[in-house]
Protein backbone atom coordinates (compact mmCIF):
# COMPACT_ATOMS: atom_id res chain seq x y z
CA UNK A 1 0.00 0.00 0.00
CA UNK A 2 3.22 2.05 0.87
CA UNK A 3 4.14 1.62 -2.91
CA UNK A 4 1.01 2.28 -4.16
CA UNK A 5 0.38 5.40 -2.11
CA UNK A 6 3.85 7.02 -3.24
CA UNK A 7 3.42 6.01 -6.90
CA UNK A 8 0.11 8.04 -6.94
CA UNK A 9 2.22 11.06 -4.94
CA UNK A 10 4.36 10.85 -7.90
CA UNK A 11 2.55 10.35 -10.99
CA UNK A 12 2.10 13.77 -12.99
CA UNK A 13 -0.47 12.03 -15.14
CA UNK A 14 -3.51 9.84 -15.71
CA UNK A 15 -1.61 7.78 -17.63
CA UNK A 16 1.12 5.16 -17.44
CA UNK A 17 4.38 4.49 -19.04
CA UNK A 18 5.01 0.70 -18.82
CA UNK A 19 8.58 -0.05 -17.76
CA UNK A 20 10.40 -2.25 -20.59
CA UNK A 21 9.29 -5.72 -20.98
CA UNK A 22 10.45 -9.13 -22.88
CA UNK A 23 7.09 -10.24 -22.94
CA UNK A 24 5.99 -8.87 -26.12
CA UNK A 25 8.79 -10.64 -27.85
CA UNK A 26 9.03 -13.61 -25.78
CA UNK A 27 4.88 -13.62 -27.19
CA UNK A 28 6.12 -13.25 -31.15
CA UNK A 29 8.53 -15.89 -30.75
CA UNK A 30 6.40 -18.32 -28.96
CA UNK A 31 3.34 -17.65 -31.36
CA UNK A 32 5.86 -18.04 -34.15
CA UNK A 33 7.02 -21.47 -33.39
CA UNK A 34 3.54 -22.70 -32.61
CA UNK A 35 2.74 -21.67 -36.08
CA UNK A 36 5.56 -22.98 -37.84
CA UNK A 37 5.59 -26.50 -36.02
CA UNK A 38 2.16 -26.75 -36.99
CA UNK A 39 2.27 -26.51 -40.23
CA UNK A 40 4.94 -28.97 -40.52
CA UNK A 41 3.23 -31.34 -38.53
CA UNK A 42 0.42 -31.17 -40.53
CA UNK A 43 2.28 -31.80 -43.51
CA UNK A 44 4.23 -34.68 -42.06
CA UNK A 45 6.98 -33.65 -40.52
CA UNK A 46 8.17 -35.71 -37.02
CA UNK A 47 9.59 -32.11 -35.11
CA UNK A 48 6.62 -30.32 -35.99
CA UNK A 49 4.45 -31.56 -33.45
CA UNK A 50 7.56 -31.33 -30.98
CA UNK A 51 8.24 -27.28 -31.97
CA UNK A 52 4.24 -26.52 -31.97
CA UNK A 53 4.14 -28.30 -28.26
CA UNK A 54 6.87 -25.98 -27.35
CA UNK A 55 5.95 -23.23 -28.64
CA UNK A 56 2.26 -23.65 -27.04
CA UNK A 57 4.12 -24.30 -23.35
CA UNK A 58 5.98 -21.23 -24.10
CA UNK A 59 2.79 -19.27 -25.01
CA UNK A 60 1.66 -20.23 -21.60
CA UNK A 61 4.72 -19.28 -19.46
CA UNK A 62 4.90 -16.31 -21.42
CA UNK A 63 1.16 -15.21 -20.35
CA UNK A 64 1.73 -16.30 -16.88
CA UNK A 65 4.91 -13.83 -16.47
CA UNK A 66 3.32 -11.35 -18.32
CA UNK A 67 -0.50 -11.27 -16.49
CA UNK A 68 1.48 -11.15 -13.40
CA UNK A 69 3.65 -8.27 -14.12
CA UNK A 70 0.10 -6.74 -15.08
CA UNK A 71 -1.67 -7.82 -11.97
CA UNK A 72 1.22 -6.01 -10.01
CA UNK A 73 0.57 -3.03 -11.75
CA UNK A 74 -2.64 -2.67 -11.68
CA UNK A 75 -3.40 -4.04 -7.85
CA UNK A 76 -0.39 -3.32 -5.48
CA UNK A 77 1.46 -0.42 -7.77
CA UNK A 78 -2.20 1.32 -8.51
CA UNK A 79 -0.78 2.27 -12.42
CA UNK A 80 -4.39 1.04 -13.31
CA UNK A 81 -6.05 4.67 -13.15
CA UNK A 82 -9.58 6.09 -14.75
CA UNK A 83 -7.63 6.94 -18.19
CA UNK A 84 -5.75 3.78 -18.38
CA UNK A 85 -8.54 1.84 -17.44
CA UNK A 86 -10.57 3.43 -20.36
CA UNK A 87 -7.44 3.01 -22.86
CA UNK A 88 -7.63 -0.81 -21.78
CA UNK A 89 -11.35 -1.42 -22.41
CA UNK A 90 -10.91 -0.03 -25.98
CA UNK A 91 -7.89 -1.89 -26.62
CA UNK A 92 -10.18 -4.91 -25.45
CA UNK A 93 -12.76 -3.93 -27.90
CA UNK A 94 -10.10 -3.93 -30.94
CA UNK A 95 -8.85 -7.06 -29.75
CA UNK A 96 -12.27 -8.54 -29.87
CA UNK A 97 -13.42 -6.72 -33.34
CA UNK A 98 -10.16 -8.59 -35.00
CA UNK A 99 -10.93 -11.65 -33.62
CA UNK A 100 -14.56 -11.20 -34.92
CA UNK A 101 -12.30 -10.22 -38.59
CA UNK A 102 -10.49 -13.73 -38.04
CA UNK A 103 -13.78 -15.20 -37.64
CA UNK A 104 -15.59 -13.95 -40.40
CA UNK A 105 -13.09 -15.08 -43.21
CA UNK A 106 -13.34 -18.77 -42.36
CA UNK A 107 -17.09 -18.23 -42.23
CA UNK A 108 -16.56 -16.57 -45.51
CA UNK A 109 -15.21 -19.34 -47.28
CA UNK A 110 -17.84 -21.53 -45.39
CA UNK A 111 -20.09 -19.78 -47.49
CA UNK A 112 -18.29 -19.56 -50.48
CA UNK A 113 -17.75 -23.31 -50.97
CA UNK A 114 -21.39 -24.30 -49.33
CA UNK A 115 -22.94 -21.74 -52.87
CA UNK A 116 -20.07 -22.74 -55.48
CA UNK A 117 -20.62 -26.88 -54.95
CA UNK A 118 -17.48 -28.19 -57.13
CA UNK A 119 -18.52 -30.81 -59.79
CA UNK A 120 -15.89 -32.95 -57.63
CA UNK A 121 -17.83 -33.43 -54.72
CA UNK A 122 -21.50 -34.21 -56.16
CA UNK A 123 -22.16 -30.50 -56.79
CA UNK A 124 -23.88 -30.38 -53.59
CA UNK A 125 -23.32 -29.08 -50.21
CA UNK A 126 -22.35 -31.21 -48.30
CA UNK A 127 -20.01 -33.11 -50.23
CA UNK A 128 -22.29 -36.13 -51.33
CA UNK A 129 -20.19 -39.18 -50.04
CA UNK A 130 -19.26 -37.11 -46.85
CA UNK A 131 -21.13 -38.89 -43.82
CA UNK A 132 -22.23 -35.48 -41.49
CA UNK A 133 -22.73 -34.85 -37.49
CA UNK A 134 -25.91 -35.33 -36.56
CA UNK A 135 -26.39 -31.22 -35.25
CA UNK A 136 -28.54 -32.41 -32.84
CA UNK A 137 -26.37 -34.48 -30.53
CA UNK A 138 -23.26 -33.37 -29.20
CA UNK A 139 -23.34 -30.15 -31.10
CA UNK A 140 -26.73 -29.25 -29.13
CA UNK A 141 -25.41 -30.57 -26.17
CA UNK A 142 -21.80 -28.12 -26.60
CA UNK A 143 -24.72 -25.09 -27.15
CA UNK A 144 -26.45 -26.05 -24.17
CA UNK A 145 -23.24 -26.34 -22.30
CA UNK A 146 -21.70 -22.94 -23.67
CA UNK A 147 -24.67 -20.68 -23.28
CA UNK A 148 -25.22 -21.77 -19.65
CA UNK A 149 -21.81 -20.77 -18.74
CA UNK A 150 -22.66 -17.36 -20.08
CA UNK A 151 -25.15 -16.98 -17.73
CA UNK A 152 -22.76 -18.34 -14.99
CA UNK A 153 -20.44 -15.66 -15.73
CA UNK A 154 -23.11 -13.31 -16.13
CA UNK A 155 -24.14 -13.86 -12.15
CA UNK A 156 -19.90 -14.17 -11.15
CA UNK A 157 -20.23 -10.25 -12.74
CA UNK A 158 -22.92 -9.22 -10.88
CA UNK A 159 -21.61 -10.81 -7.64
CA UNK A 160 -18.28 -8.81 -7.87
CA UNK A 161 -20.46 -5.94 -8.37
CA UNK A 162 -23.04 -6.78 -5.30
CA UNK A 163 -19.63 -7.21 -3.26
CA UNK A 164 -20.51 -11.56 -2.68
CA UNK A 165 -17.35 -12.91 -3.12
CA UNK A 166 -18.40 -16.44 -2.07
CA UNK A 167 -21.13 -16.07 -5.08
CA UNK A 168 -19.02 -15.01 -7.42
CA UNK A 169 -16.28 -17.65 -6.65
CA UNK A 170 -19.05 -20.32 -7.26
CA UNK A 171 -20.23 -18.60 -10.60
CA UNK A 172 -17.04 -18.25 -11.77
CA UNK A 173 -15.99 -22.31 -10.91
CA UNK A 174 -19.65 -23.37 -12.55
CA UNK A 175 -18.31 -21.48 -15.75
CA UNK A 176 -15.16 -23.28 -16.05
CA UNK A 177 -16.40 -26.64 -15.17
CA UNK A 178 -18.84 -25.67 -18.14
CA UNK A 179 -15.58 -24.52 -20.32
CA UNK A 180 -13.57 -27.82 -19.37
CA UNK A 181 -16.27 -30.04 -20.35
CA UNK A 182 -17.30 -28.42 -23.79
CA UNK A 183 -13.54 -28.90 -24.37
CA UNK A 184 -14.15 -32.61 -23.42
CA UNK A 185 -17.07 -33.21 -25.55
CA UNK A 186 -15.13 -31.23 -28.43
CA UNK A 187 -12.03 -33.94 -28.06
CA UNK A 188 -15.38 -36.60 -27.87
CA UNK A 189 -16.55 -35.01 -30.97
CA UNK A 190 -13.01 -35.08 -33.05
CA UNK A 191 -12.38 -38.81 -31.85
CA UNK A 192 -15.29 -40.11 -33.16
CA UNK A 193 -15.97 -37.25 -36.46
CA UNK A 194 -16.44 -39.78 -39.62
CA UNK A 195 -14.47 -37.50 -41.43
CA UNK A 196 -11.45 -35.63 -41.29
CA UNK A 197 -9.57 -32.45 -41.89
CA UNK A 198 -8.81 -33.41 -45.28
CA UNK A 199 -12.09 -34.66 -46.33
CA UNK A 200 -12.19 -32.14 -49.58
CA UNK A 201 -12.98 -28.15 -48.21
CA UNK A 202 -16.03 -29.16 -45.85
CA UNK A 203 -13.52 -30.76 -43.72
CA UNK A 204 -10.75 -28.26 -43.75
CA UNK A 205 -13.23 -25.22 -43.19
CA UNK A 206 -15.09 -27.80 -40.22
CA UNK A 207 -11.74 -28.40 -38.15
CA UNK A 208 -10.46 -24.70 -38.74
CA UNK A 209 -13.91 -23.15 -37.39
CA UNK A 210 -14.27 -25.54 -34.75
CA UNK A 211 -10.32 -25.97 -33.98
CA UNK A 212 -10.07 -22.25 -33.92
CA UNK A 213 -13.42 -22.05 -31.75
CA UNK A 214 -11.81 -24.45 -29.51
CA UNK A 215 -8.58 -22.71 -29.12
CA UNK A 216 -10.18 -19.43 -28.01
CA UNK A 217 -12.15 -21.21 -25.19
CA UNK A 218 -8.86 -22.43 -24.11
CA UNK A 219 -7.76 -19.52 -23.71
CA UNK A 220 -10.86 -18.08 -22.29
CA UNK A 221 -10.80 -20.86 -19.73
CA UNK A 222 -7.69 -19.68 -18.21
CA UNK A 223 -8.71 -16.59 -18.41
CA UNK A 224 -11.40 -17.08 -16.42
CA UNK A 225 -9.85 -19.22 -13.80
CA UNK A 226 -7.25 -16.12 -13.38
CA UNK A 227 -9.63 -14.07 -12.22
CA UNK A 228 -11.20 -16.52 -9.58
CA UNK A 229 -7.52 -16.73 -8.17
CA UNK A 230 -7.73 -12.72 -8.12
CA UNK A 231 -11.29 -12.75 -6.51
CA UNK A 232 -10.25 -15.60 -4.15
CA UNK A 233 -7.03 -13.25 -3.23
CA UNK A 234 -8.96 -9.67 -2.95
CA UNK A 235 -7.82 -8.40 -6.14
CA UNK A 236 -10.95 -7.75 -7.68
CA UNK A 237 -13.46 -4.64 -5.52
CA UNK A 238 -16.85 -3.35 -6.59
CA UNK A 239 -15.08 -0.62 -7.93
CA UNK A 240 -12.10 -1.76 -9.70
CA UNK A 241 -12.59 -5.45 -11.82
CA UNK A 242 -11.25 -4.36 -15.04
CA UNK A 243 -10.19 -7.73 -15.78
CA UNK A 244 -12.72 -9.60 -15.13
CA UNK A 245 -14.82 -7.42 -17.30
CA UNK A 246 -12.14 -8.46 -20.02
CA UNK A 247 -12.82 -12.34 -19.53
CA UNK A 248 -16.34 -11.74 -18.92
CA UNK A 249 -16.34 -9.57 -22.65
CA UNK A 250 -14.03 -12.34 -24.23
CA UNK A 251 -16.50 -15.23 -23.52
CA UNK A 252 -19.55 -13.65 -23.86
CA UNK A 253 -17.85 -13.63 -27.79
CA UNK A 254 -16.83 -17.10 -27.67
CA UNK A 255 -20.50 -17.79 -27.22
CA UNK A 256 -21.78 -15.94 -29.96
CA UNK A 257 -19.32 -17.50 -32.32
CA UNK A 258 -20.26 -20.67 -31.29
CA UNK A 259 -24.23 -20.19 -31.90
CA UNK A 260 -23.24 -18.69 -35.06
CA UNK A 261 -21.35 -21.63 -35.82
CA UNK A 262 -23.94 -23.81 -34.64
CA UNK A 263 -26.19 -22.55 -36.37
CA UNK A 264 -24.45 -22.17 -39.84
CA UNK A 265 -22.10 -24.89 -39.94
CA UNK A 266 -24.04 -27.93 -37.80
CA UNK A 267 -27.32 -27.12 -38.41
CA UNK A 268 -27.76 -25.31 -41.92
CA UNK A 269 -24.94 -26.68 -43.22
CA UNK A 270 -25.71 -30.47 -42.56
């Protein structure tokens, strides 16, 4: 509090200069040789899947050194003020609008390929000798599953807000439990798929929607389970939650993807 007090005494303005930081490149590098090692595991070669497995591990550590040197910042140095809070939230809203961009072009093609049928798979959408997923089994079930832990997360916001940490601890656990097992039915779902990634362009644009999807809830996942460690640890007040409001903003998206997808991809496009 000491710290926090004379950083305040200090500070001319509402805004703050972040000290220098690997992170950002440790984050390029990382992202670069989870890229690269899967591509050449997907075409084949043996030390892809060993670079793409370290490059995910060092994705985590990386977000783990970094989030901390944010939580520091924003809880016991008090850097987090009104202007940086509201620079945050929009750089939060970017983040989300490209991710809606990323989206949107595999949905694109989706599209594309479901109205331009090639002559080499039947003409039709889907491909004619393509066996489908039944939309209303496990697909269903992963909507059910989702949308309820939007609600959960939904009530964990409120509770921060109402000042119930004990609610908002069990929100925020029901939404994960939620998040881990739609990631389990997903792996159920890819185990026992009748077709496969390179079953002609219904496959590849299938696995890259719903890979993609799955990736972000990862991500979200952690995310979330962050922010119960904060609210568990008295990090988070009534007044000051900014990053919960992130996670809360981030999976409220995944969701709507994942309709969307439903919708479209399992349902429509079946």
């Amino acid at each position: 509090m000491l710290i926090k007090f004379l950083n305040k005494k200090a500070q001319t303005h509402g805004f703050h200069i972040v000290n220098p930081s690997p992170w950002p490149f440790f984050s390029g590098l990382s992202a670069l040789a989870t890229m690269f090692g899967f591509v050449m595991y997907m075409h084949g070669y043996s030390i892809g899947s060993l670079l793409y497995k370290f490059g995910f591990l060092l994705i985590l550590c990386m977000m783990f050194f970094w989030w901390r040197d944010i939580v520091r910042e924003a809880t016991f140095e008090g850097q987090h003020t009104k202007d940086v809070q509201t620079s945050v939230k929009l750089g939060v809203i970017l983040f989300i609008v490209s991710e809606i961009m990323f989206f949107f072009a595999f949905f694109w093609a989706f599209f594309h390929f479901s109205f331009n049928a090639s002559i080499f798979i039947g003409g039709v959408w889907p491909p004619a000798f393509l066996t489908i997923l039944n939309p209303w089994k496990t697909p269903l079930l992963n909507t059910i599953v989702l949308l309820t832990s939007g609600a959960t997360v939904t009530i964990a916001h409120h509770a921060i807000i109402w000042g119930s940490k004990e609610l908002s601890i069990k929100a925020l656990s029901a939404t994960i439990v939620l998040a881990i097992f739609f990631t389990f039915l997903q792996s159920i779902e890819y185990s026992t798929a009748p077709f496969s990634i390179y079953n002609t362009a219904y496959g590849s644009v299938f696995y890259l929607l719903t890979g993609f999807h799955g990736f972000h809830v990862l991500i979200g996942t952690i995310f979330l389970f962050i922010c119960e460690s904060r609210v568990y640890f008295n990090h988070l007040t009534k007044e000051h939650h900014l990053g919960f409001e992130a996670a809360a903003w981030y999976w409220h998206f995944v969701d709507v993807v994942w309709l969307f997808l439903f919708l479209t991809v399992y349902w429509w496009g079946s």
